[in-house]
Protein backbone atom coordinates (compact mmCIF):
# COMPACT_ATOMS: atom_id res chain seq x y z
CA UNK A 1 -131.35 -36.43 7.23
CA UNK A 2 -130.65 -33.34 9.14
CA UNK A 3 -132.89 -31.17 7.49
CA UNK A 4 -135.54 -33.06 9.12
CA UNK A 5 -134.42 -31.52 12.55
CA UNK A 6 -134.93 -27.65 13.44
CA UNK A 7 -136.95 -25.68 15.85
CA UNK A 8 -140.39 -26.28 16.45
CA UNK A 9 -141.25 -22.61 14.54
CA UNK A 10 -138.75 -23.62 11.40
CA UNK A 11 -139.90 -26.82 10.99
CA UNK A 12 -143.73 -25.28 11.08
CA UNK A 13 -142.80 -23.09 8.12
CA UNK A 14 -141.07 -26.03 6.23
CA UNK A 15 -143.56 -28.45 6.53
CA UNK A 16 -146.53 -25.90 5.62
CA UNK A 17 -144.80 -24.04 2.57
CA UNK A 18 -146.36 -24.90 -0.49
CA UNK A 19 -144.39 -26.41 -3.23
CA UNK A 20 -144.89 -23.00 -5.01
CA UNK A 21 -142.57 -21.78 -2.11
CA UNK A 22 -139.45 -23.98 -2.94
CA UNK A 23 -138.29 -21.37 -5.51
CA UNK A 24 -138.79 -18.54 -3.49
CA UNK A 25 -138.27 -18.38 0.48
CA UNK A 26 -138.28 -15.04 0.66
CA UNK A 27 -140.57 -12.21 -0.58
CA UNK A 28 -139.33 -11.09 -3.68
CA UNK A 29 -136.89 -7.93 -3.01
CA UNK A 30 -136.93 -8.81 0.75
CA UNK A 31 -133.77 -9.35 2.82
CA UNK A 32 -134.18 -12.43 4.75
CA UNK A 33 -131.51 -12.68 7.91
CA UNK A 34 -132.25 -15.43 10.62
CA UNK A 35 -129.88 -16.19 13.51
CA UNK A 36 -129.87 -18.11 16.75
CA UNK A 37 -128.42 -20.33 20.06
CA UNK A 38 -128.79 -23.53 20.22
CA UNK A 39 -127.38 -25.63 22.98
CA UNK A 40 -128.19 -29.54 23.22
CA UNK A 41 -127.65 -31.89 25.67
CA UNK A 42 -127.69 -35.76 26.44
CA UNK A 43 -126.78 -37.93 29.45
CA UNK A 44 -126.86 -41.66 29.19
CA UNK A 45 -127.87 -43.77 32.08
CA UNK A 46 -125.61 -46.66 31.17
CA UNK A 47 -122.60 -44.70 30.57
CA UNK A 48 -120.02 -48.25 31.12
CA UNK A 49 -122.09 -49.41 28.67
CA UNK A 50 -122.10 -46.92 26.05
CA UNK A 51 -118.56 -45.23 27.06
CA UNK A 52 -120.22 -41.76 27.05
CA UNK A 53 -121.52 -40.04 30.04
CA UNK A 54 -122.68 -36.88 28.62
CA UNK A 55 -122.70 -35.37 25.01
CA UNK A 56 -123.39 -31.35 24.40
CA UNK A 57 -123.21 -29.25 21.34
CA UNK A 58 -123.79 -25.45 21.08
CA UNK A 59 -124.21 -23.94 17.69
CA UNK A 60 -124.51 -20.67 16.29
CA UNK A 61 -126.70 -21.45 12.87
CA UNK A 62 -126.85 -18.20 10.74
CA UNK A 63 -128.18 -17.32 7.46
CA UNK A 64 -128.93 -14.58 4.55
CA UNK A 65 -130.95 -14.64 1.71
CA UNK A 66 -131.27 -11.18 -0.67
CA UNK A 67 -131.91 -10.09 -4.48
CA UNK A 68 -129.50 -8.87 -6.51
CA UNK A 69 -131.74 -6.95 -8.59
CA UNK A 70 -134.73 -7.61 -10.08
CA UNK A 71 -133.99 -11.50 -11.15
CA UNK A 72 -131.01 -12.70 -9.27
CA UNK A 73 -130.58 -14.09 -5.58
CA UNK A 74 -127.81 -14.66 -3.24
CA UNK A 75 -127.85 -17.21 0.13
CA UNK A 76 -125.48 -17.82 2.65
CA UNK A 77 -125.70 -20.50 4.97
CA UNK A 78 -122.89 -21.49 8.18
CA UNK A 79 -122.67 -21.97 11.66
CA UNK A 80 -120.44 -21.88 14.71
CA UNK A 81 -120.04 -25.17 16.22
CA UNK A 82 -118.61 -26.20 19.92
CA UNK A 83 -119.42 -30.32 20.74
CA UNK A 84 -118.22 -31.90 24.16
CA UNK A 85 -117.74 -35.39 25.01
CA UNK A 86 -117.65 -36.85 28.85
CA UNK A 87 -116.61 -40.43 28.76
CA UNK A 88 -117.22 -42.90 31.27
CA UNK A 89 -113.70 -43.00 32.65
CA UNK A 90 -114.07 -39.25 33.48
CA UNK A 91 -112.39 -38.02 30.32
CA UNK A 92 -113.25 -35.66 27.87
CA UNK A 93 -113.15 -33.89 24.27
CA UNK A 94 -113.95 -31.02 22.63
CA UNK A 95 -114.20 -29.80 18.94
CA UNK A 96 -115.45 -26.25 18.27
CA UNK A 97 -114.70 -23.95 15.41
CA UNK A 98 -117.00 -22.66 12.38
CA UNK A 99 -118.54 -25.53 9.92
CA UNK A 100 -118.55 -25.27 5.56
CA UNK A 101 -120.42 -22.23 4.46
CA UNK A 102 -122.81 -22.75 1.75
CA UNK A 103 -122.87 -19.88 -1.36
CA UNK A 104 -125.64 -20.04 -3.15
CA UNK A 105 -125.80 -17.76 -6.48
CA UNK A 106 -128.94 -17.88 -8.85
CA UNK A 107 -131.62 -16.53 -11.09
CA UNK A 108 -135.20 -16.28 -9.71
CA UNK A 109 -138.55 -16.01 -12.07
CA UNK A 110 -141.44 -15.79 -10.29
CA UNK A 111 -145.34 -16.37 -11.85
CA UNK A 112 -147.71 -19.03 -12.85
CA UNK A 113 -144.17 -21.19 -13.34
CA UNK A 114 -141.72 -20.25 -10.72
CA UNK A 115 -138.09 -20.97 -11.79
CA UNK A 116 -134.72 -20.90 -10.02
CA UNK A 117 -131.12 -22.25 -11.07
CA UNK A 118 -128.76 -21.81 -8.59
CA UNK A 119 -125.04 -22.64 -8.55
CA UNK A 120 -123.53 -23.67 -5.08
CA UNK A 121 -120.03 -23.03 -3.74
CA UNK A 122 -119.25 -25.27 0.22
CA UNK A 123 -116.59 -22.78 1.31
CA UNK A 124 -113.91 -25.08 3.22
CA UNK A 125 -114.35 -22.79 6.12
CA UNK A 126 -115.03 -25.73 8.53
CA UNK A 127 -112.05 -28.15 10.08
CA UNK A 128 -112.23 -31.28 7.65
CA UNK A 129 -108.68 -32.73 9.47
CA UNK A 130 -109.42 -33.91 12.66
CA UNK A 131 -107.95 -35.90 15.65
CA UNK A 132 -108.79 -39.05 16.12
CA UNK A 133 -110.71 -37.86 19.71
CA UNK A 134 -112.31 -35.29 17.41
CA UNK A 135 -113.33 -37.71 15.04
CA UNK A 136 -114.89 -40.22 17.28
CA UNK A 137 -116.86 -36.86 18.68
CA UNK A 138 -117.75 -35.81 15.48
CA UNK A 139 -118.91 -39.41 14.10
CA UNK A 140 -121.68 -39.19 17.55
CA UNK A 141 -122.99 -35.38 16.31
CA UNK A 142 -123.61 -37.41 12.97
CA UNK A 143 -125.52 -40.27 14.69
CA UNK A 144 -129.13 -40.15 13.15
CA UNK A 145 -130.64 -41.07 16.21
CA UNK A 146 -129.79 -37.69 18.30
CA UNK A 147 -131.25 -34.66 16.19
CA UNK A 148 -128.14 -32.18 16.10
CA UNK A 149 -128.80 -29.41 13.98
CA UNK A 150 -125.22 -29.86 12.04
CA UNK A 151 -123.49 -33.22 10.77
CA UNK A 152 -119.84 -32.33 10.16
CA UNK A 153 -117.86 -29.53 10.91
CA UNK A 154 -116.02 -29.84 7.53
CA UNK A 155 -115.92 -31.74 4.87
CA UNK A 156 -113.63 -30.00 2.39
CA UNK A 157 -115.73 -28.01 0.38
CA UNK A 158 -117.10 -28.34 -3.01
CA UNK A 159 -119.07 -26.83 -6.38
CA UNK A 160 -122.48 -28.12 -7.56
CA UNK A 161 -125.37 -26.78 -9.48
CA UNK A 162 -129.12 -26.49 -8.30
CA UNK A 163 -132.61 -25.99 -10.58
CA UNK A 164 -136.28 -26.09 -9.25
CA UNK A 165 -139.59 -25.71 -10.79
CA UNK A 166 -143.07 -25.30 -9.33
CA UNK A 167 -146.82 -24.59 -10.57
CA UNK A 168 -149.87 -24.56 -9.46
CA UNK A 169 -153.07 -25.92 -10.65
CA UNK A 170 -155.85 -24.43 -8.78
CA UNK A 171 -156.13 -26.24 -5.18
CA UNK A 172 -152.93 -28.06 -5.86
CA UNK A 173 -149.39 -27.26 -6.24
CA UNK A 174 -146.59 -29.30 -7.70
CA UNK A 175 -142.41 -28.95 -7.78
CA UNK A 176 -139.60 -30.47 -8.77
CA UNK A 177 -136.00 -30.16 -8.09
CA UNK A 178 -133.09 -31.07 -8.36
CA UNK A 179 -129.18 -30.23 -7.60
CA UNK A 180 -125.44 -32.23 -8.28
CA UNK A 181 -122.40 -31.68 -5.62
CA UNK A 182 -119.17 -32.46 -6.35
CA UNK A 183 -116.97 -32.54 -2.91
CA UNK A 184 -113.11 -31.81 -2.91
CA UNK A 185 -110.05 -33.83 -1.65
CA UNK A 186 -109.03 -33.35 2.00
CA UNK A 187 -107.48 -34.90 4.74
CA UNK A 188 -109.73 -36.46 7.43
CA UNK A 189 -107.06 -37.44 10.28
CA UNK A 190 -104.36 -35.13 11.47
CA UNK A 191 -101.17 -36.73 10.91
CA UNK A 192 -101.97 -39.39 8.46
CA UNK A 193 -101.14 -38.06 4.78
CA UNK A 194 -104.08 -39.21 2.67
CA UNK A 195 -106.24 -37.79 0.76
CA UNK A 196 -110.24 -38.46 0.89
CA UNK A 197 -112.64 -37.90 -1.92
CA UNK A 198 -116.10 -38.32 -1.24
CA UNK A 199 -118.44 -39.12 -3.94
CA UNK A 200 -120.63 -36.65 -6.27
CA UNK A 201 -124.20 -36.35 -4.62
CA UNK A 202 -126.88 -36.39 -6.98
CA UNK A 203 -130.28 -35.03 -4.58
CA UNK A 204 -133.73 -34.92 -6.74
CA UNK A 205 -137.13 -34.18 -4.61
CA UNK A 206 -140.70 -33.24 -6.02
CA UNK A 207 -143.01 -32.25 -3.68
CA UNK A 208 -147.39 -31.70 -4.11
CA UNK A 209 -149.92 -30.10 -1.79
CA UNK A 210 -153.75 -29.52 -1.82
CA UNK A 211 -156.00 -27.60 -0.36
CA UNK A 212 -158.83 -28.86 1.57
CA UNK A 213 -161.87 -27.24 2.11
CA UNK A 214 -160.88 -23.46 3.30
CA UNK A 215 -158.74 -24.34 6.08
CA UNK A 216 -156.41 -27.12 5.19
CA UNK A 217 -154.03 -28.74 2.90
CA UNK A 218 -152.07 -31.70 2.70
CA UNK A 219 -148.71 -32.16 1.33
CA UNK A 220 -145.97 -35.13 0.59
CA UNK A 221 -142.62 -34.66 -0.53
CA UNK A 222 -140.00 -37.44 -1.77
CA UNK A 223 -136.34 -36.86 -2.11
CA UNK A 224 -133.97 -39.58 -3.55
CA UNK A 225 -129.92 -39.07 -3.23
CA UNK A 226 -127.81 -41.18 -4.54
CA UNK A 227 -123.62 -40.35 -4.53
CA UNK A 228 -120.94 -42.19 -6.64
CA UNK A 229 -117.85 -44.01 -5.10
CA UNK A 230 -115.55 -42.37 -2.20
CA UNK A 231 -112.23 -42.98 -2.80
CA UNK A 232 -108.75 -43.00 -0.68
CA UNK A 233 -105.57 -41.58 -2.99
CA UNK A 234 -107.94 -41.70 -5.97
CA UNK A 235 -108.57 -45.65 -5.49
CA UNK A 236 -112.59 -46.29 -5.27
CA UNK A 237 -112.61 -47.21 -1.37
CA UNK A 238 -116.64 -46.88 -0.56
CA UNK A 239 -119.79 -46.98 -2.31
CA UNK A 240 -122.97 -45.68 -0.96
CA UNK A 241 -126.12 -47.17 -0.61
CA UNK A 242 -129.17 -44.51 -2.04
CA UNK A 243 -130.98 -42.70 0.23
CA UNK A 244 -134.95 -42.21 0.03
CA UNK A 245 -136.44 -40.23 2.20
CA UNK A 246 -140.03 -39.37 2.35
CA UNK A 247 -142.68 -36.67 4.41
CA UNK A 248 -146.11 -36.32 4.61
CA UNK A 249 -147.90 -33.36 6.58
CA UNK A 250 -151.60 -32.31 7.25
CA UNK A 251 -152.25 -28.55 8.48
CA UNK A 252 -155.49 -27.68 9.55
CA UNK A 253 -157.34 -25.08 11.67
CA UNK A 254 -159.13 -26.64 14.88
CA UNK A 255 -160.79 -23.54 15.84
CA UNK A 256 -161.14 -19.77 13.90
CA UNK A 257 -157.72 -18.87 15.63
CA UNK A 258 -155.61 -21.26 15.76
CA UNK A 259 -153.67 -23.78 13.38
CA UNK A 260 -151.98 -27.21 13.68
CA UNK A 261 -149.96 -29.67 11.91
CA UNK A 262 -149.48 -33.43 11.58
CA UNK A 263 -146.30 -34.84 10.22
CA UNK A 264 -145.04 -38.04 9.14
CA UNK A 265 -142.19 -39.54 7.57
CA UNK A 266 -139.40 -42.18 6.81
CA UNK A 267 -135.60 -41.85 5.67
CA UNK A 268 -134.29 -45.31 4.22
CA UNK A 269 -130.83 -45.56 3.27
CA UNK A 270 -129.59 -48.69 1.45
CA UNK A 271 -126.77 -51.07 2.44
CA UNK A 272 -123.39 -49.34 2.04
CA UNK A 273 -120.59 -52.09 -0.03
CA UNK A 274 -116.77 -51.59 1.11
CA UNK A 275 -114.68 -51.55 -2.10
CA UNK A 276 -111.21 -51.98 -0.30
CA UNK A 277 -110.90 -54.22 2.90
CA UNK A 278 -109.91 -51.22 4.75
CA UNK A 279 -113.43 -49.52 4.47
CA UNK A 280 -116.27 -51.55 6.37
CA UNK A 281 -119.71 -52.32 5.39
CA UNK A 282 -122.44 -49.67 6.60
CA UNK A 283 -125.81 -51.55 7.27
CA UNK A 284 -129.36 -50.08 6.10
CA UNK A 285 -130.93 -47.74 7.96
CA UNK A 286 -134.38 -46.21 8.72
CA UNK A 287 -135.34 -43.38 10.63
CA UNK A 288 -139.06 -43.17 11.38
CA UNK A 289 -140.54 -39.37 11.95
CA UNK A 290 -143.18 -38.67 13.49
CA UNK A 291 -145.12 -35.71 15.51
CA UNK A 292 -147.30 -32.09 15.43
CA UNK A 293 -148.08 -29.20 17.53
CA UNK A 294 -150.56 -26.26 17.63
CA UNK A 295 -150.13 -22.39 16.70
CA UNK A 296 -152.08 -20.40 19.85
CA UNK A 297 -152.01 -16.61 19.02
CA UNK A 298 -151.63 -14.82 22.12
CA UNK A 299 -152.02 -11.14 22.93
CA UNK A 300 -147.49 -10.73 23.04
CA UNK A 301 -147.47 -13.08 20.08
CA UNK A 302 -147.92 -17.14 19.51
CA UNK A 303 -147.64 -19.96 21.71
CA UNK A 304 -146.73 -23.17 20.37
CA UNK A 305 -146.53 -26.50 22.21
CA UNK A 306 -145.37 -29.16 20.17
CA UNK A 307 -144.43 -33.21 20.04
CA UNK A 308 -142.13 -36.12 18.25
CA UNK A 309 -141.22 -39.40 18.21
CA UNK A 310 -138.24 -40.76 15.95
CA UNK A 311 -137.58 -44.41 15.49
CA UNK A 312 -134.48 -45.00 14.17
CA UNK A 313 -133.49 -48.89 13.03
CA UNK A 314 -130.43 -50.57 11.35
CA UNK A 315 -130.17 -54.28 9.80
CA UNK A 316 -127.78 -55.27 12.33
CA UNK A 317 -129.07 -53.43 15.43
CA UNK A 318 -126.14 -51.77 16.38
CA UNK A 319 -127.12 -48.19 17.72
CA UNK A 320 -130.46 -48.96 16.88
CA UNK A 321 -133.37 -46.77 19.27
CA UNK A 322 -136.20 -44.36 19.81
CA UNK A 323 -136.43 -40.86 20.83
CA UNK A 324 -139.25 -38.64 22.09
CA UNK A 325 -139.38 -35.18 22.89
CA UNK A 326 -142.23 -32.51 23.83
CA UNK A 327 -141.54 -28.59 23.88
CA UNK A 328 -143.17 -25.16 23.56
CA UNK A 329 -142.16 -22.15 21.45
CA UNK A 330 -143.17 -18.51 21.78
CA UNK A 331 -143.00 -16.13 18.57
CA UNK A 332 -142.26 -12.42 19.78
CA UNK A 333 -142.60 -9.67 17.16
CA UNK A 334 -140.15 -6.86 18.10
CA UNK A 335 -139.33 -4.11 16.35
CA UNK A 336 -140.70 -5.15 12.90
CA UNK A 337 -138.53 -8.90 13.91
CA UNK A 338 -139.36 -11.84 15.15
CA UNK A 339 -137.91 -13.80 18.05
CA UNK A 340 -138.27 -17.23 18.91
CA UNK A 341 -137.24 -18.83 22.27
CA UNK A 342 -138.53 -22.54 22.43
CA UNK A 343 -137.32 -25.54 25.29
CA UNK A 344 -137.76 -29.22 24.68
CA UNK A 345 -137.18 -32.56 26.72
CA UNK A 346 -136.50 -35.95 25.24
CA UNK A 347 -135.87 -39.27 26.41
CA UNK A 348 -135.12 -43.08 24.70
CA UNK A 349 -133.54 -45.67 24.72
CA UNK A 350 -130.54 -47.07 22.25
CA UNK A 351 -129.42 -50.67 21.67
CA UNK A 352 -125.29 -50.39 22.28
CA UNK A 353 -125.22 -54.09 21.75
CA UNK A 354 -127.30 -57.77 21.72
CA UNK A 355 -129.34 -57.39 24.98
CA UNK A 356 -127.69 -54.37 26.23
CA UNK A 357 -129.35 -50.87 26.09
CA UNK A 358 -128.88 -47.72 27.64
CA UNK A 359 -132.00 -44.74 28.34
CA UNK A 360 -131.25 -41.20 27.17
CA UNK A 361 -132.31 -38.14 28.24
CA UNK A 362 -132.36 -34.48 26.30
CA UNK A 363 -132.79 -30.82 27.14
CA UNK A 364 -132.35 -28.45 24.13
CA UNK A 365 -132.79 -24.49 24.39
CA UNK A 366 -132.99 -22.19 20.90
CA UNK A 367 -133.37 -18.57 20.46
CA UNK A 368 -134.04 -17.72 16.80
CA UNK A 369 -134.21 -14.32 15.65
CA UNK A 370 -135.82 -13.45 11.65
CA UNK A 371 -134.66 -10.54 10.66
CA UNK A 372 -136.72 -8.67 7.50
CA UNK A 373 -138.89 -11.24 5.09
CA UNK A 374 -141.63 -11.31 6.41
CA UNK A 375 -142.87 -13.84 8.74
């Protein structure tokens, strides 16, 4: 679900890269180094209501991706993570410290079939044992409704594999992948000796573009996840519903120098079914994605004003809302780099309970920085 959310710029070059591209994000013998600041922020106008009257998060995202010789690759993915809490009553929390970093280890082959296996290593560098303060904070960053670029701070770590394939066939590119996690044992709440296990995470996706005409292609991608049982002391305690999520983009050219984008898309996850008493139901859920912007090349570099709407939606209601932001983005070659400021405002509304409903209002700030690999 998160992957959906990233700055205007990143989530330009995800939604436009071909399917050829999934193998390969990175010029082949190219260093690939991106950086950047982000800093989030959300009041709530009924703050008795929702028992939150402000909710921030600063991260630091970083990542690497580089050949090891002529066939093999190496990625690194983390982030430094600092979330604050206001309650209503005045109070607060904080939980900052460094998230899971992501290893990734593999064999590229590029061509008319592109080919990459991959094996994956979650470094437990995050802090998977929380208070219970900390773990109310961290269950709100998770919230699908309010696009934070991270979801836990730590989840224990684990070891999975990952293989993708991609051709194309004239005007139209096709790929598949597909990748297994197994998570490790750890202790969620400080003070309270259990152990949690969460269950293996099976993620397949295939993705298909076109061209059209000189100047524009279409593309959909599908990914379906599906995870075996948690379990609590090695007793089945939770079993997740799947998870289908779906994205559809257009990119075009309105004019000789400039490009745009149309996206769409919806993330359905299925009713979750408590195996022990102690673990409660989850309800479905949908999140509903929609929104675009424009590329304008400038003289210093590119302007981009952009625009999005999510519609998120649960069976029983319960946290249930809408969210719509508009921003702008600059890209700024320097020095062979490029640098990408962007600001963005968004307001909603969420459903706390029957016939009560609090607005919401956003500011986020990034500055990216892409270091080597092209642009």
């Amino acid at each position: 679900m998160k992957e959906f959310v990233a700055t205007v710029a990143g989530l330009f070059v995800l939604l436009v890269s071909s399917p050829g591209e999934m193998a390969a994000q990175a010029p082949p013998g190219a260093v690939d180094a991106r950086a950047g600041l982000v800093l989030d922020h959300y009041s709530f106008s009924d703050e008795e209501a929702t028992g939150i009257r402000s909710l921030s998060l600063f991260t630091l995202p970083v990542s690497a991706a580089a050949p090891l010789g002529e066939r093999l690759t190496v990625e690194l993915r983390s982030a430094f993570a600092r979330g604050s809490l206001e309650r209503a009553d005045g109070s607060s929390v904080d939980l900052s410290g460094l998230t899971d970093t992501e290893l990734r280890v593999g064999f590229r082959r590029s061509g008319d079939v592109a080919l990459q296996l991959q094996g994956i290593a979650m470094l437990p560098t995050g802090s998977s044992s929380q208070t219970p303060d900390e773990a109310q904070l961290a269950g709100i960053v998770a919230a699908d409704l309010l696009p934070f670029r991270i979801s836990n701070w730590g989840s224990g770590g684990g070891a999975g594999v990952h293989a993708s394939v991609a051709r194309s066939f004239g005007d139209t590119g096709a790929g598949l992948s597909a990748s297994y996690v197994v998570g490790r044992e750890f202790e969620p709440l400080e003070g309270e000796p259990f152990g949690y296990q969460p269950g293996d995470q099976l993620r397949v996706r295939g993705a298909v573009d076109h061209n059209v005409g000189s100047d524009a292609r279409v593309a959909l991608s599908v990914t379906l996840e599906r995870f075996s049982d948690d379990a609590v002391d090695g007793t089945n305690l939770y079993r997740s519903g799947n998870r289908i999520q779906a994205l559809a983009s257009y990119a075009f050219a309105p004019t000789p120098r400039t490009s745009a984008l149309a996206y769409g898309g919806v993330f359905h996850r299925s009713e979750g079914t408590a195996l022990l008493e102690a673990a409660p139901a989850v309800p479905s859920q949908a999140l509903l994605l929609a929104g675009g912007g424009v590329r304008v090349p400038m003289g210093w570099g590119v302007l981009v004003p952009s625009g999005d709407v999510r519609l998120f939606r649960t069976d029983d209601g319960v946290g249930q809302g809408w969210l719509t932001g508009v921003g702008l983005a600059t890209e700024i070659p320097a020095a062979g780099h490029l640098v990408v400021p962007s600001v963005r405002a968004r307001f909603g509304t969420v459903l706390v309970r029957d016939g009560v409903e609090s607005g919401i209002t956003g500011l986020e700030l990034s500055l990216t920085a892409r270091m080597g690999g092209g642009r």
